[in-house]
N, C-alpha and C. Protein backbone atom coordinates (compact mmCIF):
# COMPACT_ATOMS: atom_id res chain seq x y z
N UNK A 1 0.84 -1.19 0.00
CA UNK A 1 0.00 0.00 0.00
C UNK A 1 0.88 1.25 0.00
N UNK A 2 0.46 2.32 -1.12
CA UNK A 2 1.32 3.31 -0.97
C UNK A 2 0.77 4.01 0.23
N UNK A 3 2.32 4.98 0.84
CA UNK A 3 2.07 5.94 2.14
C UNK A 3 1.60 7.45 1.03
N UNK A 4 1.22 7.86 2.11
CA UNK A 4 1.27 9.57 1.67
C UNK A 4 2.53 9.99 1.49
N UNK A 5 3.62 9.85 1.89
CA UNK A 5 4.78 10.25 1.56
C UNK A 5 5.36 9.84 0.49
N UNK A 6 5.04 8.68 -0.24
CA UNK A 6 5.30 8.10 -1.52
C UNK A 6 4.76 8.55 -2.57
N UNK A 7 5.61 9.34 -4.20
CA UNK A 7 5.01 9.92 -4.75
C UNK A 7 4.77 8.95 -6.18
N UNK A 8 3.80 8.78 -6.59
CA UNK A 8 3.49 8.41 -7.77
C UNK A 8 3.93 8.98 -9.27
N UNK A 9 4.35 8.14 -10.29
CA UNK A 9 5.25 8.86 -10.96
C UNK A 9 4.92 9.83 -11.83
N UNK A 10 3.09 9.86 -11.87
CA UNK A 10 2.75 11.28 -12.96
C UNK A 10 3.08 12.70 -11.74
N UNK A 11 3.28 12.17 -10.90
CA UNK A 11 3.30 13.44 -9.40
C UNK A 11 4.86 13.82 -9.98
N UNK A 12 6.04 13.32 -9.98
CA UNK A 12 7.39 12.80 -10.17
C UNK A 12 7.49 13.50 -11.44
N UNK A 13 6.80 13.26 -12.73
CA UNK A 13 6.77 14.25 -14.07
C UNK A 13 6.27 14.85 -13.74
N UNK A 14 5.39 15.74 -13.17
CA UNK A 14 5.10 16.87 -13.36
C UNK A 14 5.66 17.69 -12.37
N UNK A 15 6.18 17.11 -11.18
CA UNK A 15 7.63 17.96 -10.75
C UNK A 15 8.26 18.41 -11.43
N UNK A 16 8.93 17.33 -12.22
CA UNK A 16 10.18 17.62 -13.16
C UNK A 16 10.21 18.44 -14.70
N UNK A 17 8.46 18.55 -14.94
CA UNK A 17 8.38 19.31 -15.79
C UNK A 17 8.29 21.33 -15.30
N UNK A 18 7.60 21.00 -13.97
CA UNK A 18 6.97 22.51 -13.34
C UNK A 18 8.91 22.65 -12.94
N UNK A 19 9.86 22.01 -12.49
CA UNK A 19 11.30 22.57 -12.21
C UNK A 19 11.79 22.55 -13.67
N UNK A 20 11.60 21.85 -14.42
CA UNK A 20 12.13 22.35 -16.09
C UNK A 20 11.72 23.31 -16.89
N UNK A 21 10.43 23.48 -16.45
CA UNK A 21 9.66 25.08 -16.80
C UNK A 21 10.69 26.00 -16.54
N UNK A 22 10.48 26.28 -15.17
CA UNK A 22 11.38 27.48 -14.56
C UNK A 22 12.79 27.16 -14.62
N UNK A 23 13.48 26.26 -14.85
CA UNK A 23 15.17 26.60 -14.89
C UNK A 23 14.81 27.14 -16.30
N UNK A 24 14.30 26.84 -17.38
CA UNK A 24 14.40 27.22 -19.08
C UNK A 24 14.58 28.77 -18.84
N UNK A 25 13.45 28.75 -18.46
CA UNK A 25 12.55 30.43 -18.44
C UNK A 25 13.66 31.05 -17.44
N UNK A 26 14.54 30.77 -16.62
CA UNK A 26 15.31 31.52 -15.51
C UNK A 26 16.59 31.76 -16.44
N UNK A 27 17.37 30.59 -17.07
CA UNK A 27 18.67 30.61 -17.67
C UNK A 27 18.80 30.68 -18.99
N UNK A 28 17.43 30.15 -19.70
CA UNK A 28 18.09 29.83 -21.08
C UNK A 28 17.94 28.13 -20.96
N UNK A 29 17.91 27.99 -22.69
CA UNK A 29 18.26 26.59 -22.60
C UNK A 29 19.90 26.30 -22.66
N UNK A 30 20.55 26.81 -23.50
CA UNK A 30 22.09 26.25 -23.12
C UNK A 30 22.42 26.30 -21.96
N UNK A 31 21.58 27.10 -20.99
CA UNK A 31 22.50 27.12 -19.01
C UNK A 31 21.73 26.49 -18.49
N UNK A 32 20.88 25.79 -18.88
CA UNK A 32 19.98 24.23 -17.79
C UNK A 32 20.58 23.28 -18.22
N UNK A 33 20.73 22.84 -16.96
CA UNK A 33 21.30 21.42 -17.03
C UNK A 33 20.43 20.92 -16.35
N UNK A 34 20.46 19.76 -16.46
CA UNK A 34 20.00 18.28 -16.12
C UNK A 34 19.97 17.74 -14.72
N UNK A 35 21.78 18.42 -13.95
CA UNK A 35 21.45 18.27 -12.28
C UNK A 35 20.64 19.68 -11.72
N UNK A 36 20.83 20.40 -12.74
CA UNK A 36 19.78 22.19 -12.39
C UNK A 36 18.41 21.20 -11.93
N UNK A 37 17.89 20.86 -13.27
CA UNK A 37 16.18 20.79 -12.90
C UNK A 37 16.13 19.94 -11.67
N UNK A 38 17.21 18.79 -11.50
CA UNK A 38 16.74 17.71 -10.46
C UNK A 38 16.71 18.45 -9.34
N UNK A 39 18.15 19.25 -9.11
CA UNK A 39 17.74 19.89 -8.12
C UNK A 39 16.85 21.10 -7.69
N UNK A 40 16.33 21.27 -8.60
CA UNK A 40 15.03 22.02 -8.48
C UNK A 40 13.87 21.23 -8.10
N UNK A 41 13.60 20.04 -8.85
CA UNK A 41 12.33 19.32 -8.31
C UNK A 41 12.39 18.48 -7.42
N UNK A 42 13.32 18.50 -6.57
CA UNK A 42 13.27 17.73 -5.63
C UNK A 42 14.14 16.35 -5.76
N UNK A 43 14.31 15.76 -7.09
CA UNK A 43 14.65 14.40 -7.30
C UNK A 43 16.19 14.17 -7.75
N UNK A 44 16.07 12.92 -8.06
CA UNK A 44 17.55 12.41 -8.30
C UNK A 44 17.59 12.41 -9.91
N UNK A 45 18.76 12.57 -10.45
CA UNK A 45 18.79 13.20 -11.82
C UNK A 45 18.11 11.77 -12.69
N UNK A 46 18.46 10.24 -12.36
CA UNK A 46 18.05 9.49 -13.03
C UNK A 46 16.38 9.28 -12.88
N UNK A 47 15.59 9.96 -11.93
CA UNK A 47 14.34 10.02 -12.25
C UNK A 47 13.63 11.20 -13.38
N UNK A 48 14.47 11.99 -13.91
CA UNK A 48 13.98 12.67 -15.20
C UNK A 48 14.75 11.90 -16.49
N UNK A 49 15.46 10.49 -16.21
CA UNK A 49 15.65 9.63 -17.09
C UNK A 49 14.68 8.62 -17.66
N UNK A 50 13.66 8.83 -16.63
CA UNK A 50 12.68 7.81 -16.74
C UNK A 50 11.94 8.35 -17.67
N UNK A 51 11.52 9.53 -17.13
CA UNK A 51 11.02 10.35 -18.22
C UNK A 51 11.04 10.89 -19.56
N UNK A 52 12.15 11.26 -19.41
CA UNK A 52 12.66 12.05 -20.90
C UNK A 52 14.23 11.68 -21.14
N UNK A 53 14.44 11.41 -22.41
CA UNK A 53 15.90 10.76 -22.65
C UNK A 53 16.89 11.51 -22.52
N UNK A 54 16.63 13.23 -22.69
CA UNK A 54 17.69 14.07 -22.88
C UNK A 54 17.41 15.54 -22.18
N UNK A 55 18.20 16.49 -22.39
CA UNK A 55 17.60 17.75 -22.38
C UNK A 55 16.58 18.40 -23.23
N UNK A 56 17.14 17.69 -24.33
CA UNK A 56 16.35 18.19 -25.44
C UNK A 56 14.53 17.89 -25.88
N UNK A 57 14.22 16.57 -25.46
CA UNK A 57 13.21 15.81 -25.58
C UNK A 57 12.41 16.28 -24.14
N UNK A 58 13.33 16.73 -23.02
CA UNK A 58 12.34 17.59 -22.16
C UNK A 58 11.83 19.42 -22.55
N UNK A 59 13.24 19.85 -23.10
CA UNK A 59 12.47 21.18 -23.54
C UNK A 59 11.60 20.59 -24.48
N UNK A 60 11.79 20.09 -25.82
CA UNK A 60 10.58 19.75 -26.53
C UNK A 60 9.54 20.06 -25.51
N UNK A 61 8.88 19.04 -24.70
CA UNK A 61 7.88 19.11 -23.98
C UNK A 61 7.44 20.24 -22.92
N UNK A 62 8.25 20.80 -22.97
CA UNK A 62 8.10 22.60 -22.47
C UNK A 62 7.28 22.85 -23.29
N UNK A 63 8.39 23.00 -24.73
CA UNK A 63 7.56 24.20 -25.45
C UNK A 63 5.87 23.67 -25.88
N UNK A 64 5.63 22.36 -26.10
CA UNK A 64 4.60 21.91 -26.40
C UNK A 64 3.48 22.49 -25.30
N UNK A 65 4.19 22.43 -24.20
CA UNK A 65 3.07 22.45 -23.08
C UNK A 65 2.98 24.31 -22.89
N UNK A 66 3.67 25.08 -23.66
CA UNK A 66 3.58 26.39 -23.47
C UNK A 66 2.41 26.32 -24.94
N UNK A 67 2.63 25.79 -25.68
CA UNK A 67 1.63 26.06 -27.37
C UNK A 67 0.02 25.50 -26.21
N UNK A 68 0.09 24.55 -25.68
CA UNK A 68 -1.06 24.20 -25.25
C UNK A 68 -1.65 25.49 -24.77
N UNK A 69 -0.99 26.17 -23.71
CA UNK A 69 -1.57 27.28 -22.98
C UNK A 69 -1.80 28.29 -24.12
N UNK A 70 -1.54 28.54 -25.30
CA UNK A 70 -1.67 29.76 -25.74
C UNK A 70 -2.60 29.24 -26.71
N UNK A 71 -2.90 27.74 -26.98
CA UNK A 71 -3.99 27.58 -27.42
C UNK A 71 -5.63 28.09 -26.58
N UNK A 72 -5.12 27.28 -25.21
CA UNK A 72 -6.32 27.37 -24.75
C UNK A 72 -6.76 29.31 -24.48
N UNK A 73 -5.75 30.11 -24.55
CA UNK A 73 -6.06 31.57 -24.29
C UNK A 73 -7.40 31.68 -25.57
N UNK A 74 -6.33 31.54 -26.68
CA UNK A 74 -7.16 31.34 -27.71
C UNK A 74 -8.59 31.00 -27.95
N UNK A 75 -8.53 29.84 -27.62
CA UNK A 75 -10.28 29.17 -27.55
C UNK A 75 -10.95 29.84 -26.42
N UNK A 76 -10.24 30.27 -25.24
CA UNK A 76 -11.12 31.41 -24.54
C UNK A 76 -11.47 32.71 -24.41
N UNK A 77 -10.58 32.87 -25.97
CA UNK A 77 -10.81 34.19 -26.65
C UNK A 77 -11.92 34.35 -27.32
N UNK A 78 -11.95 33.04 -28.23
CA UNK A 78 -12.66 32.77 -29.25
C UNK A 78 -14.21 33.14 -28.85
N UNK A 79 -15.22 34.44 -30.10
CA UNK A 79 -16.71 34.02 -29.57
C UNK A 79 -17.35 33.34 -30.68
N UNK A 80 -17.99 32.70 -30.34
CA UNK A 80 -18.82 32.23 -31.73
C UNK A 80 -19.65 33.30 -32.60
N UNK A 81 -20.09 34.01 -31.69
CA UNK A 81 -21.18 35.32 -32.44
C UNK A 81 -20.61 36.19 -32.88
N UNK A 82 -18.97 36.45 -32.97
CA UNK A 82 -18.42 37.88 -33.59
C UNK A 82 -17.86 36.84 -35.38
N UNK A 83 -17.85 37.99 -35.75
CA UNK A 83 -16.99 37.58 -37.49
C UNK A 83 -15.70 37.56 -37.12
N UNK A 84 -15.17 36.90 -38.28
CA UNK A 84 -13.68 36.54 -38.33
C UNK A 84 -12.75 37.38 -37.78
N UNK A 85 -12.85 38.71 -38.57
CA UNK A 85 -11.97 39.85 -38.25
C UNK A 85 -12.13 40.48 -36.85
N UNK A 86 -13.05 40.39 -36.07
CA UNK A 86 -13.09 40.78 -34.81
C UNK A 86 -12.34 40.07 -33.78
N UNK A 87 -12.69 38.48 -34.06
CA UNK A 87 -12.01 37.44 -33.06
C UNK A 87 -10.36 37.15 -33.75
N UNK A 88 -10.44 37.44 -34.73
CA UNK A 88 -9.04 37.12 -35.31
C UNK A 88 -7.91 38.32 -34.43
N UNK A 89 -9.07 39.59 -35.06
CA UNK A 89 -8.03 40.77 -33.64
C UNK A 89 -8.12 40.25 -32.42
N UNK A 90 -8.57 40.34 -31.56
CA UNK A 90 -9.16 39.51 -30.33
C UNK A 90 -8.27 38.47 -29.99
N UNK A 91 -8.36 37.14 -30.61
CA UNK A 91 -7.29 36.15 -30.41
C UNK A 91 -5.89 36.81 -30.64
N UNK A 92 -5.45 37.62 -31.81
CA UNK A 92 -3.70 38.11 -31.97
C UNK A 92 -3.65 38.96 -30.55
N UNK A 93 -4.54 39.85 -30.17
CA UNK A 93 -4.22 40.59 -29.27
C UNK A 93 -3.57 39.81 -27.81
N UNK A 94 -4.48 39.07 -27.39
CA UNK A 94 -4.56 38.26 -26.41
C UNK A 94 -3.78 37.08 -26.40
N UNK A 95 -3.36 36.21 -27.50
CA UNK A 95 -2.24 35.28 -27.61
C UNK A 95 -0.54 35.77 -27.27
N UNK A 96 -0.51 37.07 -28.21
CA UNK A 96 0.53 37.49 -28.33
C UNK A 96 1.09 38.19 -26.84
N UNK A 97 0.13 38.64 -26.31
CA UNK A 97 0.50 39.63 -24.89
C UNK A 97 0.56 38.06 -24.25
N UNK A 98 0.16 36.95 -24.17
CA UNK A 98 0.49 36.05 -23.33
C UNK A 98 1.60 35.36 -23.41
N UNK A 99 1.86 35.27 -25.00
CA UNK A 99 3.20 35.06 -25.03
C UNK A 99 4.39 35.83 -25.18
N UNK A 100 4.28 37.00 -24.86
CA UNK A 100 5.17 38.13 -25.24
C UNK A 100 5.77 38.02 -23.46
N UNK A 101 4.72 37.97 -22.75
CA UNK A 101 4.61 37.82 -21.00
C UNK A 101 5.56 36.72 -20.56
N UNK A 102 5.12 35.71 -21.22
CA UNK A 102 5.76 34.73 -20.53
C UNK A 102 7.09 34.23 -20.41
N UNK A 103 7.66 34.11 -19.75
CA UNK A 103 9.29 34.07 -18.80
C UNK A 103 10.12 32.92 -19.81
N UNK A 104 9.39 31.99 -20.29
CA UNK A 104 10.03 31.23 -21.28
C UNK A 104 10.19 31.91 -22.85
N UNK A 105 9.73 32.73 -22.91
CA UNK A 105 9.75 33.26 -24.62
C UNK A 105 10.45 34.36 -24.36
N UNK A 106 10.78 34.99 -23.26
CA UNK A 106 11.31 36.17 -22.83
C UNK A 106 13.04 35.71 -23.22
N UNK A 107 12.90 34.48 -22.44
CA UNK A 107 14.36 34.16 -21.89
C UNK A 107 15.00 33.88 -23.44
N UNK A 108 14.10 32.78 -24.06
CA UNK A 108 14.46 32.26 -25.19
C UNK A 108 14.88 33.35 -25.77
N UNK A 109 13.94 34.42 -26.02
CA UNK A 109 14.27 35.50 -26.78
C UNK A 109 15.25 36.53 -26.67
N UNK A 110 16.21 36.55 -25.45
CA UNK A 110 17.23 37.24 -25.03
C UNK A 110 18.30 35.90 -25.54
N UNK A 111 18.18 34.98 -25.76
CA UNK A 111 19.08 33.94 -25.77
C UNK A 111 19.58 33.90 -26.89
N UNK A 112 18.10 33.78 -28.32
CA UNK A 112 18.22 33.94 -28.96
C UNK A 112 19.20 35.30 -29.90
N UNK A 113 19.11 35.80 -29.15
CA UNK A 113 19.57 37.56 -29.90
C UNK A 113 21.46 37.75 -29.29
N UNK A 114 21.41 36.84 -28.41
CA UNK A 114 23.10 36.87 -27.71
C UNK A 114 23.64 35.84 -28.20
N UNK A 115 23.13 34.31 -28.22
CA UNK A 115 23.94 33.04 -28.69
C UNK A 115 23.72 32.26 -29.77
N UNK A 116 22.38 32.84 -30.14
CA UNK A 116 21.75 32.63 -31.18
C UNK A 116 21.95 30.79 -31.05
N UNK A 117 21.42 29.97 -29.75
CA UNK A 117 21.05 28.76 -29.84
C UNK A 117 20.42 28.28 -30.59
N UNK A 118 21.04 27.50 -31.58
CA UNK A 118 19.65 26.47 -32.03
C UNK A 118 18.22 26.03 -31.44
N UNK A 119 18.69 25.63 -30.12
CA UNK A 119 17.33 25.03 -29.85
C UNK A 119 16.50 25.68 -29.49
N UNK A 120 16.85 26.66 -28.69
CA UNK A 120 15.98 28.13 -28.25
C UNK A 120 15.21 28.56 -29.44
N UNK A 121 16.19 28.54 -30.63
CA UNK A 121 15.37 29.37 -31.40
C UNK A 121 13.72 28.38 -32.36
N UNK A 122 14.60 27.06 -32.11
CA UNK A 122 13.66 26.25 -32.85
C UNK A 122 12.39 26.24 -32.09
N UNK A 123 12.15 26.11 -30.38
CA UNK A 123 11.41 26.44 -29.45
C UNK A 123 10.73 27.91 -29.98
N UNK A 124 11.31 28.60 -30.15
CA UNK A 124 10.49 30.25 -30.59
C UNK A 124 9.64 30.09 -31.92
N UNK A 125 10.32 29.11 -32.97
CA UNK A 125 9.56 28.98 -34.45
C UNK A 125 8.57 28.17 -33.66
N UNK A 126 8.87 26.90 -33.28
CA UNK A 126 7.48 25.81 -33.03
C UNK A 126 6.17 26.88 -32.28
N UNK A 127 6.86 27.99 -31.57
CA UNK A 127 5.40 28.53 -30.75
C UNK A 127 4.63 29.74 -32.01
N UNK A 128 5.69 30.02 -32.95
CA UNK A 128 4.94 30.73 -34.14
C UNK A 128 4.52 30.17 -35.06
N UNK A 129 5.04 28.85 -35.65
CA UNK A 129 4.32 27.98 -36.26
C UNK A 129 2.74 27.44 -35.61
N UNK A 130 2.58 27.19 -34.62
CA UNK A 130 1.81 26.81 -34.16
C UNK A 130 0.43 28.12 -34.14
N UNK A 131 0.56 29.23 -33.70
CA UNK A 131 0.31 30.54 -33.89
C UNK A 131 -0.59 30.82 -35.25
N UNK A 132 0.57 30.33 -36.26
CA UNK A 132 0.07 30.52 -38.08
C UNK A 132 -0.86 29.10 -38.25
N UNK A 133 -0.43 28.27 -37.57
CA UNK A 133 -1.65 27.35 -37.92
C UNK A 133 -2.95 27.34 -37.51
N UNK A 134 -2.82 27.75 -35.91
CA UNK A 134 -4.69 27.74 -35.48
C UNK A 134 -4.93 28.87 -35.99
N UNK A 135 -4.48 30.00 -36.90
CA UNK A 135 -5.52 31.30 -37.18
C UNK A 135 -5.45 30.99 -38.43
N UNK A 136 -4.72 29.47 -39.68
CA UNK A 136 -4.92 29.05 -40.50
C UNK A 136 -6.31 28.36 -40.48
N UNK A 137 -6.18 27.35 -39.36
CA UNK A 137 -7.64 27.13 -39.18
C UNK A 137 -9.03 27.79 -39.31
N UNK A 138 -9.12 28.80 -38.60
CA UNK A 138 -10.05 29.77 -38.78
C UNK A 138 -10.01 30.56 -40.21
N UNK A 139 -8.71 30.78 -40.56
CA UNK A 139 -9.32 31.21 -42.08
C UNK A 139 -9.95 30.37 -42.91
N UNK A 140 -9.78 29.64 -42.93
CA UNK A 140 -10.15 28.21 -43.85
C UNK A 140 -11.93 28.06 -43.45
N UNK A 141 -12.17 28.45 -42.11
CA UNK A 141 -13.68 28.19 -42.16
C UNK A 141 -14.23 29.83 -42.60
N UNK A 142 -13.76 30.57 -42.24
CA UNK A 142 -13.94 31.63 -42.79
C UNK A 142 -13.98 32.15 -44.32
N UNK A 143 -13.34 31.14 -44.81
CA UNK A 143 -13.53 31.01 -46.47
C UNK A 143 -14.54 30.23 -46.78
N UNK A 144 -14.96 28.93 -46.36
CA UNK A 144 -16.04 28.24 -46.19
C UNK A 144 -16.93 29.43 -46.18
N UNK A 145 -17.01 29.86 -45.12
CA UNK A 145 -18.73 30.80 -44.72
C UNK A 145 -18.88 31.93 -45.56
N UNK A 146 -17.69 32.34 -46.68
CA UNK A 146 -17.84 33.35 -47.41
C UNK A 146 -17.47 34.03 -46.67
N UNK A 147 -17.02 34.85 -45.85
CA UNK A 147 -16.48 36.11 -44.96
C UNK A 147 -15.11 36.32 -45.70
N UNK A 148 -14.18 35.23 -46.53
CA UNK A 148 -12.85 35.61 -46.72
C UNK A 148 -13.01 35.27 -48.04
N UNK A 149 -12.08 35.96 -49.41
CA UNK A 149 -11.95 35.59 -50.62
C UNK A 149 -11.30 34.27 -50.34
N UNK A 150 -11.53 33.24 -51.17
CA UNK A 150 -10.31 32.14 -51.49
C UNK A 150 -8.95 32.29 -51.31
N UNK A 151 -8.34 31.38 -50.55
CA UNK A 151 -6.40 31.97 -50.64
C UNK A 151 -6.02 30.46 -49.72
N UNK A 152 -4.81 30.56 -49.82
CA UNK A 152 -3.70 29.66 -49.29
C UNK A 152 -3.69 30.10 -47.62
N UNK A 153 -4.70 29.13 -46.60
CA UNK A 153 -4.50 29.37 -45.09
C UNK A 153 -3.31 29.50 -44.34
N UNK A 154 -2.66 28.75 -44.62
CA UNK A 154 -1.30 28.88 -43.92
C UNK A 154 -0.45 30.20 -44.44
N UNK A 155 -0.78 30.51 -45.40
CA UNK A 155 0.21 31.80 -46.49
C UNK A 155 -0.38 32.77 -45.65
N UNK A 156 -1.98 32.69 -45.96
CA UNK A 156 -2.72 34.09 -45.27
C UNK A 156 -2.54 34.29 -43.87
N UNK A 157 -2.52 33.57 -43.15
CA UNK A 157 -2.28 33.02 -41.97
C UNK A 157 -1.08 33.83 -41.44
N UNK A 158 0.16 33.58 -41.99
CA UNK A 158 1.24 34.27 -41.71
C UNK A 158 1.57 35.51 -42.33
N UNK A 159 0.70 35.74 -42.99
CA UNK A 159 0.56 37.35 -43.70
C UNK A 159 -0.05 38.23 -42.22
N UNK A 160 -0.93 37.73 -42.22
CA UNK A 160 -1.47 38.39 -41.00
C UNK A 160 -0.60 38.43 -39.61
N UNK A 161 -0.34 37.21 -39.86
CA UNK A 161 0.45 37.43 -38.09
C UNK A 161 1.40 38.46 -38.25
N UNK A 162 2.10 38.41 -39.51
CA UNK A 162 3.35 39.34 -39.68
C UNK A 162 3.05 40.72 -40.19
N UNK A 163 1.96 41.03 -40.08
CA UNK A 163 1.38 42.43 -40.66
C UNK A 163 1.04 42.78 -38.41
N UNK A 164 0.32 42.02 -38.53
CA UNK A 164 -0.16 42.30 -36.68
C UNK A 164 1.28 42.24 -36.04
N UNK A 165 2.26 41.86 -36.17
CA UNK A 165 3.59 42.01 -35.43
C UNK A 165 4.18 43.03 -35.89
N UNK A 166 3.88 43.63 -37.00
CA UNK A 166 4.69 45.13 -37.91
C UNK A 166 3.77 46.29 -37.47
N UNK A 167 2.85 46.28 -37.42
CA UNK A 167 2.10 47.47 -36.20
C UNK A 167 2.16 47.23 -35.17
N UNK A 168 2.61 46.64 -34.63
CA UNK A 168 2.73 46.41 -32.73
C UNK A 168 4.08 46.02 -32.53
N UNK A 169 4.20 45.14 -31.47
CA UNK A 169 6.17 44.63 -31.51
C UNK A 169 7.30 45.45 -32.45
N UNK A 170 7.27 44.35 -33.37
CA UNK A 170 8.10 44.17 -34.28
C UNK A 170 8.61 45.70 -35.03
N UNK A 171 7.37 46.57 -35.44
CA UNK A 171 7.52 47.53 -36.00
C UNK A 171 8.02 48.61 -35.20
N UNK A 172 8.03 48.67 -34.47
CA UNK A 172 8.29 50.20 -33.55
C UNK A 172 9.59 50.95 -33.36
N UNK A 173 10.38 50.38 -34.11
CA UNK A 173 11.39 51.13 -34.76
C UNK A 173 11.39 51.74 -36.08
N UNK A 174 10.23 51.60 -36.94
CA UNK A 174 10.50 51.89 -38.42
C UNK A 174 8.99 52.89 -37.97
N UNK A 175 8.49 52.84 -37.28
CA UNK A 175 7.68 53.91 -36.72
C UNK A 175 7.20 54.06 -35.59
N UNK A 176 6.71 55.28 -35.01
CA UNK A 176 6.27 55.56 -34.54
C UNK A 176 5.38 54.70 -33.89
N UNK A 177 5.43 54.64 -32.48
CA UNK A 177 4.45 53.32 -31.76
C UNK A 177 2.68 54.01 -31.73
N UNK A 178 2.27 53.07 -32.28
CA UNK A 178 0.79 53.15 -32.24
C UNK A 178 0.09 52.85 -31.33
N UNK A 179 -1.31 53.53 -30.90
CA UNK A 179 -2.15 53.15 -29.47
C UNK A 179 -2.67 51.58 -30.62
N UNK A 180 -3.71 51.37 -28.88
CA UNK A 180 -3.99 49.79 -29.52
C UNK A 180 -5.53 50.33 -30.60
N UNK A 181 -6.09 51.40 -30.43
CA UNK A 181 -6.92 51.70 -31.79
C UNK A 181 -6.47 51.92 -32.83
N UNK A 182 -5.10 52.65 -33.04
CA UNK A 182 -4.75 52.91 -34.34
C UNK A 182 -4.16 51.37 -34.67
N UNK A 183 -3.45 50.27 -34.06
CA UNK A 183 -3.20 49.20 -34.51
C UNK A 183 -4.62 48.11 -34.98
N UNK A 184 -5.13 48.22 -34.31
CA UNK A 184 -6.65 47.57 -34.68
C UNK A 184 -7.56 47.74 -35.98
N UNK A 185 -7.58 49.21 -36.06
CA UNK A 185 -7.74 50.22 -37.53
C UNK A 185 -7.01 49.87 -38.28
N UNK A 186 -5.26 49.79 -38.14
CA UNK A 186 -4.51 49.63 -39.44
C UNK A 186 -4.81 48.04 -39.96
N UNK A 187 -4.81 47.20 -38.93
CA UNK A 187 -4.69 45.87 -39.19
C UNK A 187 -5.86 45.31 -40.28
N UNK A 188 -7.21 46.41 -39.64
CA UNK A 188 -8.26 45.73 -40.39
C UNK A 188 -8.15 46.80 -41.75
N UNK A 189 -7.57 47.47 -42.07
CA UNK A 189 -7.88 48.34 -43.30
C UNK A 189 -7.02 47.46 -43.96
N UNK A 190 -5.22 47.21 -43.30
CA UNK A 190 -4.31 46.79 -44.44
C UNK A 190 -4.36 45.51 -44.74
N UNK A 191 -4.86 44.72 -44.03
CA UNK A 191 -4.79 43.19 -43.69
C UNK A 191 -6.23 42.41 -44.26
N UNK A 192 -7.64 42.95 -43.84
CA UNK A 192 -8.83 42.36 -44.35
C UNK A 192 -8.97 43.76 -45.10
N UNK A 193 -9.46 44.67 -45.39
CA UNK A 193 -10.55 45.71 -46.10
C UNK A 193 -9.58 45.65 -47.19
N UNK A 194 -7.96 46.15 -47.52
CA UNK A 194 -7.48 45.99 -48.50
C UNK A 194 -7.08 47.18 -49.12
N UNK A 195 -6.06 47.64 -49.76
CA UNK A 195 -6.11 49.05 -50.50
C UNK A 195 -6.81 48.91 -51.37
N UNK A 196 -7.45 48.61 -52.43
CA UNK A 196 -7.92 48.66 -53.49
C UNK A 196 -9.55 49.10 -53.96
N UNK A 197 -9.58 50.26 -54.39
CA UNK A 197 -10.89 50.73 -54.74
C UNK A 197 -11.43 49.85 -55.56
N UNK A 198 -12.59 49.46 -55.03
CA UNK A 198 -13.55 48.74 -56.00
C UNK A 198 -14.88 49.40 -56.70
């Protein structure tokens, strides 16, 4: 019979994932090591062997479990009763400030720009890939329902994300920083309404 003091081994992973969270997000991935997380979660280094084969196959499962959370922001962004372009702003707004926030994309992203790690950075694509795909999704039904001309989801997909990161983030060196109405306005004039007089 197990005691209360005896921990069961999904208790044991998810130690070792909640202390692999925070060493990533504290150091970077090239400065976690392997006796870092153990001794963070409490355990002996060959019980995150049981688990995961490497360093690498545990960040994997970081970053997966960070795409989960910025999914679910997403779907609790999501309304059914607004049109595309409302929840599409709506979801970029709200995904992006969650992941712009969070201590793992922060770190990666200082890591990225000093050591330019591979794996860090591959961790930063998988959470933007992931990003261009669920608002691929939604375009695709949004073309279905007639709300969007015909086009390539994944193309449009990342047109948009990278038009919504060039008025906010990304852009604010090549101009002037915009309130969040004038970014909202530009997004939907340059991005859905379109230059073109019809």
């Amino acid at each position: 019979m197990e005691t209360t003091t005896e921990r069961r081994p999904t208790d044991r992973r998810k130690q070792v994932l909640e202390a692999a969270s925070r060493s990533f997000a504290a150091f970077g991935y090239k400065a976690t090591t392997m006796d870092q997380v153990a001794k963070t979660a409490g355990v002996g280094k060959g019980t995150i062997y049981t688990f995961f084969a490497n360093k690498e196959e545990l960040f994997e499962q970081i970053v997966k479990d960070l795409i989960a959370e910025l999914k679910a922001v997403a779907e609790r962004t999501l309304d059914p009763a607004l049109p595309f372009a409302d929840n599409l702003l709506n979801i970029l707004q709200r995904v992006l400030a969650y992941r712009d926030r969070h201590g793992l994309v922060v770190k990666l992203s200082q890591e990225v720009k000093e050591f330019g790690t591979p794996m860090a950075n591959g961790g930063l694509e998988s959470v933007e890939r992931s990003i261009i795909a669920y608002i691929a999704g939604h375009v695709s039904a949004a073309i279905e329902k007639g709300e969007l001309r015909a086009s390539d989801p994944s193309l449009t997909a990342y047109m948009m994300l990278k038009m919504y990161l060039a008025l906010t983030a990304e852009g604010g060196h090549l101009h002037t920083p915009l309130d969040g109405e004038r970014v909202l306005a530009s997004f939907r004039f340059y991005c859905l309404e379109g230059l073109a007089v019809r």
